[in-house]
Protein backbone atom coordinates (compact mmCIF):
# COMPACT_ATOMS: atom_id res chain seq x y z
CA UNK A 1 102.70 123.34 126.56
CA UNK A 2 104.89 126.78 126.73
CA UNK A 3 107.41 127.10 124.57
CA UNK A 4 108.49 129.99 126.77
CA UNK A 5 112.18 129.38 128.88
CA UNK A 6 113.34 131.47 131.31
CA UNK A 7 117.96 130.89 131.93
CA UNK A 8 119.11 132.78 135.06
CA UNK A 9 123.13 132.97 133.87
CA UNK A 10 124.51 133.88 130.51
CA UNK A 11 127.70 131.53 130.73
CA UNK A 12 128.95 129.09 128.16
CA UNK A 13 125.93 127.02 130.02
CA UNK A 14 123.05 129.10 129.46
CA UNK A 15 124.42 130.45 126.63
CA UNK A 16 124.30 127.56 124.93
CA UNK A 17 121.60 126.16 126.43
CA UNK A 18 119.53 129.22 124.63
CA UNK A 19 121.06 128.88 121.07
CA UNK A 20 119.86 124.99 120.92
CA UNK A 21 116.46 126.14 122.14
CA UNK A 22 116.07 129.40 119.80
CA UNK A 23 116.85 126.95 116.98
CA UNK A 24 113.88 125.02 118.02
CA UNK A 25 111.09 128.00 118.49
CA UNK A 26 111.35 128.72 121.38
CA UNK A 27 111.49 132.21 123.32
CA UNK A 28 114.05 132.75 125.67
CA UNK A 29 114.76 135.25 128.09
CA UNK A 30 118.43 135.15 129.97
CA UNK A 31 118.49 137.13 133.45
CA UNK A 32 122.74 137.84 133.86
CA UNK A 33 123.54 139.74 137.50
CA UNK A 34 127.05 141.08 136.02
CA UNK A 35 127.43 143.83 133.50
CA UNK A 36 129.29 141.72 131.09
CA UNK A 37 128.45 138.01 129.67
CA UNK A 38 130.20 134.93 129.67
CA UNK A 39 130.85 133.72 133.30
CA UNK A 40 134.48 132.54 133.82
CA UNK A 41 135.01 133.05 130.16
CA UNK A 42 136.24 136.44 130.87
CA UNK A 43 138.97 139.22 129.31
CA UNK A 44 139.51 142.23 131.06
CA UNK A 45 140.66 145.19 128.43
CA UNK A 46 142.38 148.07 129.60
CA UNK A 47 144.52 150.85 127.61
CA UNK A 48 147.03 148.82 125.21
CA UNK A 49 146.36 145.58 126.79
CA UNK A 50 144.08 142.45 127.32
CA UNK A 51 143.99 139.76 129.73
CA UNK A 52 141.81 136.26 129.84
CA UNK A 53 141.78 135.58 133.49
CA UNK A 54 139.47 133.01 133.34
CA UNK A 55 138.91 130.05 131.04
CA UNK A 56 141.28 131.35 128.36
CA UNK A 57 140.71 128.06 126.12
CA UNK A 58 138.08 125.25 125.34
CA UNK A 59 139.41 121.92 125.26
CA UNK A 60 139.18 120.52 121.44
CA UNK A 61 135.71 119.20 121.20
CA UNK A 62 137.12 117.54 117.58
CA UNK A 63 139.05 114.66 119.80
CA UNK A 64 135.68 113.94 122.15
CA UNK A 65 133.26 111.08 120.83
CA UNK A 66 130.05 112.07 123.52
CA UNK A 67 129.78 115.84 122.07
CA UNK A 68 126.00 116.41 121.06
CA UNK A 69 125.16 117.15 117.75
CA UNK A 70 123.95 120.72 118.03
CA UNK A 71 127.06 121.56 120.26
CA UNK A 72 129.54 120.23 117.79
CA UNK A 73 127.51 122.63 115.00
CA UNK A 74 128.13 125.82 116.91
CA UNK A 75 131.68 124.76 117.51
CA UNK A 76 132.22 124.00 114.14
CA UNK A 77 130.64 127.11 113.00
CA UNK A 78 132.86 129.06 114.81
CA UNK A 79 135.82 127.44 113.57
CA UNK A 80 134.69 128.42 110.34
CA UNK A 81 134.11 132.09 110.90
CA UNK A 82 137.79 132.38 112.72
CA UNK A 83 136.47 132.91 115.62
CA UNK A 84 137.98 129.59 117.36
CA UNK A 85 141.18 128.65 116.27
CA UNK A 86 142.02 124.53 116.80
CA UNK A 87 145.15 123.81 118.26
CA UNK A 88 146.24 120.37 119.02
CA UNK A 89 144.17 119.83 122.07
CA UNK A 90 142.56 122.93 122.69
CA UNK A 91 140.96 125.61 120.70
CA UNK A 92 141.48 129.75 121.79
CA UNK A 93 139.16 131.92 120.92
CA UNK A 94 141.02 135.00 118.69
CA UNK A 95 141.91 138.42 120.15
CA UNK A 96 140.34 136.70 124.01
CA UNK A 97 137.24 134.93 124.81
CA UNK A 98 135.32 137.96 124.40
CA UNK A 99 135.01 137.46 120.75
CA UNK A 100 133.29 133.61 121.46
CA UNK A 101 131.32 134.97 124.20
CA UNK A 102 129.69 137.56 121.51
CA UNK A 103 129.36 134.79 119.07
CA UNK A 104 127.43 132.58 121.56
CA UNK A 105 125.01 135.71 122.60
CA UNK A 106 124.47 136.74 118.85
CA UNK A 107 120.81 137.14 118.89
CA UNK A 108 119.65 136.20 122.32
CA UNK A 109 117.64 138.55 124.37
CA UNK A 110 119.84 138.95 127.89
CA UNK A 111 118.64 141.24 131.10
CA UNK A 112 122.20 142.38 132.29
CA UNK A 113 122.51 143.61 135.69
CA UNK A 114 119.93 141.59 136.82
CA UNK A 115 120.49 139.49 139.56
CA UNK A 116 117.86 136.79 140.80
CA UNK A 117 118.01 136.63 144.71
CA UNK A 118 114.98 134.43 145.49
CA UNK A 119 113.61 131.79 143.52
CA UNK A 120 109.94 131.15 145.60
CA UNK A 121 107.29 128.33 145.01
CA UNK A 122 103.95 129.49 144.99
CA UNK A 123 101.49 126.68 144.61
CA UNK A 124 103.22 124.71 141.44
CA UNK A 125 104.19 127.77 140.09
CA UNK A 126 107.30 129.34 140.24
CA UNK A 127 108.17 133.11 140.80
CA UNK A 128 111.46 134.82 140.03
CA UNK A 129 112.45 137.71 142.83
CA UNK A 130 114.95 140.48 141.17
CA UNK A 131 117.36 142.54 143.32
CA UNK A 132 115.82 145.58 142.17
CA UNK A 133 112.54 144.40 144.28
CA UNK A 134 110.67 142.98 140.67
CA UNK A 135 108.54 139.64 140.36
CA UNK A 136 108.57 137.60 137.69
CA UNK A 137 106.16 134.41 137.24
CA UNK A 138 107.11 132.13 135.61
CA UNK A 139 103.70 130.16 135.02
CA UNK A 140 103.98 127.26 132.89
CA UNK A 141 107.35 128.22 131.08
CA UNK A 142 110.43 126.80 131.89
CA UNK A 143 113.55 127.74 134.27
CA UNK A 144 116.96 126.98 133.67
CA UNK A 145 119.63 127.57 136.11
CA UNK A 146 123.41 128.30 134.23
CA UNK A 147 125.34 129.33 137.19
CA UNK A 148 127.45 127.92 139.95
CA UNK A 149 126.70 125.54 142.26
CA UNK A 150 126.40 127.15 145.69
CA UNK A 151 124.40 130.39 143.82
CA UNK A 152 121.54 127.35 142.62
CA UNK A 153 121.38 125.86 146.74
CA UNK A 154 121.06 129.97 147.61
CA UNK A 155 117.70 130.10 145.41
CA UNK A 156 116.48 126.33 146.23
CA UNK A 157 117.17 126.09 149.80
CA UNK A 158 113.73 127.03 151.16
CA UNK A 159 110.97 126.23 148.33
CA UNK A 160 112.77 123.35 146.18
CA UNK A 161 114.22 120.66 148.63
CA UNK A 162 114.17 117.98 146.41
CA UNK A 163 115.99 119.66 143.81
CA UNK A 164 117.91 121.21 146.35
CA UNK A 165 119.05 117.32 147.53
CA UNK A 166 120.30 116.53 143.67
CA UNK A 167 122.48 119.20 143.17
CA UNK A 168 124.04 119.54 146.91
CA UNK A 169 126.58 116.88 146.90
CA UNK A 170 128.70 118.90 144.15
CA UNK A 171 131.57 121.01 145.47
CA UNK A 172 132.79 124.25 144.00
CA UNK A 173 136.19 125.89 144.97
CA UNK A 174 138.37 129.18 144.24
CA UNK A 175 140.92 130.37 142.06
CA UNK A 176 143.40 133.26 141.87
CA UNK A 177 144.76 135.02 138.77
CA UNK A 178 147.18 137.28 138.34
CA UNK A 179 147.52 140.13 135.20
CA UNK A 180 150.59 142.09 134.64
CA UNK A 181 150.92 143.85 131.88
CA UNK A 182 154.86 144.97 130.50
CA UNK A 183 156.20 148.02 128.45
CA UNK A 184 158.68 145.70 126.83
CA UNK A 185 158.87 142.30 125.75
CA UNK A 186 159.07 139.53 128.68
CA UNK A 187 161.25 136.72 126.26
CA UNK A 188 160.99 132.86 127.15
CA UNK A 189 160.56 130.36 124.73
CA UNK A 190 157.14 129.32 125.28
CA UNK A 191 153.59 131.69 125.68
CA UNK A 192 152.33 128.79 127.71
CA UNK A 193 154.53 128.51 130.53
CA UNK A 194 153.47 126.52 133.72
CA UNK A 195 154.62 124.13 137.10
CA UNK A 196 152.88 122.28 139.85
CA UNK A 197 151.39 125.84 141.52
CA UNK A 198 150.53 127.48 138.14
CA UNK A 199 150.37 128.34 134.42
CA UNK A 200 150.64 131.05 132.58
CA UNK A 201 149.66 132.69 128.80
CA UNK A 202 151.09 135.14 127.14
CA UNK A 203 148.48 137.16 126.03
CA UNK A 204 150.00 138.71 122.81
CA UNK A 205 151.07 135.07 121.39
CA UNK A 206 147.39 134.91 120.75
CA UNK A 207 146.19 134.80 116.96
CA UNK A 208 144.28 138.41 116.69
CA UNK A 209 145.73 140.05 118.81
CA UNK A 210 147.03 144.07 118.77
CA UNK A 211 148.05 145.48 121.86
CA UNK A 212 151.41 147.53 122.65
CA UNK A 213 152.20 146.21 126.16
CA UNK A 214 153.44 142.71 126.89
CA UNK A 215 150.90 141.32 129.18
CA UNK A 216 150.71 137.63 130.72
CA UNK A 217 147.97 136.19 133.00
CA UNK A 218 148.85 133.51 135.31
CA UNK A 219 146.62 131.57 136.52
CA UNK A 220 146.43 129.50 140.27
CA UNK A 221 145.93 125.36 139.86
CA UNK A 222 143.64 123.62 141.72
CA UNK A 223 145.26 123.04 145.15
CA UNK A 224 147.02 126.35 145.22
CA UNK A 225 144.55 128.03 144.31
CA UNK A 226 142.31 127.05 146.90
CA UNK A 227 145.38 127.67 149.58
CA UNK A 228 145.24 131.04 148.70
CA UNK A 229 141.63 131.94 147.63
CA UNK A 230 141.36 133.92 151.30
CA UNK A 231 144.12 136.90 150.14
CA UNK A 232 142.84 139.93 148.60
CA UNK A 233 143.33 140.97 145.43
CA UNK A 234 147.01 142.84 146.09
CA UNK A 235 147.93 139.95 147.98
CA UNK A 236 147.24 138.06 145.21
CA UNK A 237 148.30 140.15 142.66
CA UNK A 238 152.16 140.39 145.01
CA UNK A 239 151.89 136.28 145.41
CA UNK A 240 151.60 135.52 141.63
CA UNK A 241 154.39 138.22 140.14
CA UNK A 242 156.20 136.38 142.54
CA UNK A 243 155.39 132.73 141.49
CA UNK A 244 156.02 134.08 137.60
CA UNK A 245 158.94 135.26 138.80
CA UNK A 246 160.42 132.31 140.02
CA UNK A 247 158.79 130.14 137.16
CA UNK A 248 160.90 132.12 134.64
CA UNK A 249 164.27 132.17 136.61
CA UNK A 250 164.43 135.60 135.78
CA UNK A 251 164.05 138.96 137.65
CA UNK A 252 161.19 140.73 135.89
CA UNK A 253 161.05 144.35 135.08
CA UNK A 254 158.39 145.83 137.47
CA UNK A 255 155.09 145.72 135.07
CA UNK A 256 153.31 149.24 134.41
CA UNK A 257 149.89 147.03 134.95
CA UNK A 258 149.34 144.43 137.85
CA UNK A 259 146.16 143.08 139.30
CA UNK A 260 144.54 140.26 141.39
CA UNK A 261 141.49 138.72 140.98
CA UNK A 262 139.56 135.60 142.82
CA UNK A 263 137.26 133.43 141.34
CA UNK A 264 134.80 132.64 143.95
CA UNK A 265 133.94 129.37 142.28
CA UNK A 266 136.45 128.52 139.73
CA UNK A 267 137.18 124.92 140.40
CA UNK A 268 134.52 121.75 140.00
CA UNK A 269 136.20 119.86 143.01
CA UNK A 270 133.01 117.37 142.87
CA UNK A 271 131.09 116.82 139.70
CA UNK A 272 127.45 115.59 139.52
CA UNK A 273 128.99 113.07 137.08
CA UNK A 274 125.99 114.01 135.14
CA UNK A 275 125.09 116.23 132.04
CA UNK A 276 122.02 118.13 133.68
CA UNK A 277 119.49 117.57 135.93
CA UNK A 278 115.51 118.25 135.25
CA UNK A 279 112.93 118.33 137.31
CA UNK A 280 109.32 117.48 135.40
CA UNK A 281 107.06 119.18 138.01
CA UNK A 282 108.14 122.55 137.93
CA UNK A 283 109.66 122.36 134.58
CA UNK A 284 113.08 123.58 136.45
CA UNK A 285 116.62 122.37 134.35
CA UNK A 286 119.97 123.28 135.65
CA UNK A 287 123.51 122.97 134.21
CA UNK A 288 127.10 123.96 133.96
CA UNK A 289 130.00 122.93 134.10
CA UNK A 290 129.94 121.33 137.36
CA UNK A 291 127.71 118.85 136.90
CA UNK A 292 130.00 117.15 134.77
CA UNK A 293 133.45 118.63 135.11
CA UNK A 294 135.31 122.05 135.19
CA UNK A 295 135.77 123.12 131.53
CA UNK A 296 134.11 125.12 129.23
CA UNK A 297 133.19 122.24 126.78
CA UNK A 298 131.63 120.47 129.85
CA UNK A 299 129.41 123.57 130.61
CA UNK A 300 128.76 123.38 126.89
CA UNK A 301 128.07 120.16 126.96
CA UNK A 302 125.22 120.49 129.81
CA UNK A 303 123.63 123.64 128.61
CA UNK A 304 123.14 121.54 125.37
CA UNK A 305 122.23 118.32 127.11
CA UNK A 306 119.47 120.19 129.13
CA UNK A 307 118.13 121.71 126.05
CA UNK A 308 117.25 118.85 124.38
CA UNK A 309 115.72 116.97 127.39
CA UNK A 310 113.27 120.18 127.39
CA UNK A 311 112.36 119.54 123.28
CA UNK A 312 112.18 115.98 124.62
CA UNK A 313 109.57 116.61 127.17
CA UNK A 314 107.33 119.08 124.85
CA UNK A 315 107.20 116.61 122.44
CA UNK A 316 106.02 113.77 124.88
């Protein structure tokens, strides 16, 4: 049987998905439609400043008894080279999640830019269809999905009902985040700061970092988030200062950096309740975080999970 996989996502899901198979022998080949890597695990740099406006932490896998072997070794591994830093339920990654996502991609061959837009059954193969109007087969290797729920129903809707029928009854929703970035120091007592609408970080608290302006990222919770997920991003980015404004008590200077962004996807508002699903007839895995929960350790979790049910079935 192949030892060949083919991951279409290069988020803490695929991404880790690929390590636990590389360690095994196998080949793998990662197909990522943005420019950068690391899904929601995202920091946006600009001149002076840094913001994680997406998963900005990874809940402490150390207090978690159902965290697979080979997960809790790259976790632990990162710990060790500073590149995670525990905190009491949570672990940040130091100077932004950039520096994990690099760790997690070390080594992995990754197609960026490359977006998959149809997924199409021909007999019981399976071929890949790139934006760029490419083919791939796939043969008899194996295909991993790593990326959000409603992108997986785009590319199984026509050819893959049956998989299609598993992984439907999840529901995905959005998030907003605002960055704002200061030319002097915001002071409050706390770089975590948060209330029933939102939370924020303070991006300099972090251990690592170096950057001159004082910037915070606030970030929507789940029901706001979804109340506002149809602004734009100045809308958001006006809605947000606002909400930090009136977390602090304070009128804030006006920052010399402010932006919106929406995650199209950001919240698991229906999990799978499940670490992966597999399908043995066209050797097709998928994972993330949403089969399971919303966090990065749960995507972790299920790119790991899948892995080893595809070492399971070569062996069998």
């Amino acid at each position: 049987m192949s030892r060949k996989v083919v991951i279409i996502g290069a988020g803490a899901a695929g991404l880790t998905c690929a390590k636990q198979l590389i360690k095994s022998g196998f080949k793998v080949s990662i197909f990522e439609k943005s420019r950068g890597l690391g899904g929601r695990m995202a920091s946006r740099r600009i001149e002076n400043g840094i913001f994680n406006h997406g998963a900005s932490r990874i809940p402490n896998f150390r207090i978690y008894s159902n965290v697979p072997k080979g997960l809790k070794s790259i976790l632990e591994t990162a710990v060790k080279k500073n590149i995670l830093i525990p905190q009491k339920n949570h672990l940040t990654s130091i100077g932004g999640m950039k520096t994990f996502t690099s760790y997690l991609s070390e080594g992995l061959e990754i197609e960026k830019n490359s977006e998959i837009i149809a997924v199409k059954r021909v007999d019981l193969e399976v071929e890949l269809h790139l934006k760029n109007d490419s083919k791939i087969p796939i043969k008899d290797n194996f295909l991993v999905f790593a990326i959000p729920q409603p992108q997986v129903l785009q590319l199984l809707i026509n050819d893959f009902t049956d998989i299609y029928n598993l992984v439907e009854p999840a529901k995905m929703y959005a998030s907003i985040s605002g960055l704002f970035g200061f030319d002097r120091a915001i002071l409050l007592d706390h770089s975590f700061i948060e209330n029933d609408c939102i939370f924020g970080f303070h991006e300099n608290s972090r251990r690592g970092q170096n950057i001159k302006l004082d910037c915070w990222t606030i970030h929507s919770k789940k029901a706001y988030g979804i109340k506002f997920s149809h602004l734009n991003k100045d809308q958001i980015k006006e809605r947000l200062f606002r909400d930090f404004e009136k977390l602090t008590l304070s009128n804030l200077p006006q920052p010399v950096y402010a932006n919106g962004h929406r995650w199209l996807y950001g919240f698991t508002e229906k999990a799978l309740k499940k670490n992966h699903i597999y399908d043995k007839k066209f050797k097709i895995g998928i994972c993330g975080d949403w089969c399971r929960g919303d966090t990065v350790l749960d995507a972790s979790i299920s790119g790991i999970s899948l892995a080893n049910e595809i070492l399971k079935s070569v062996v069998e």
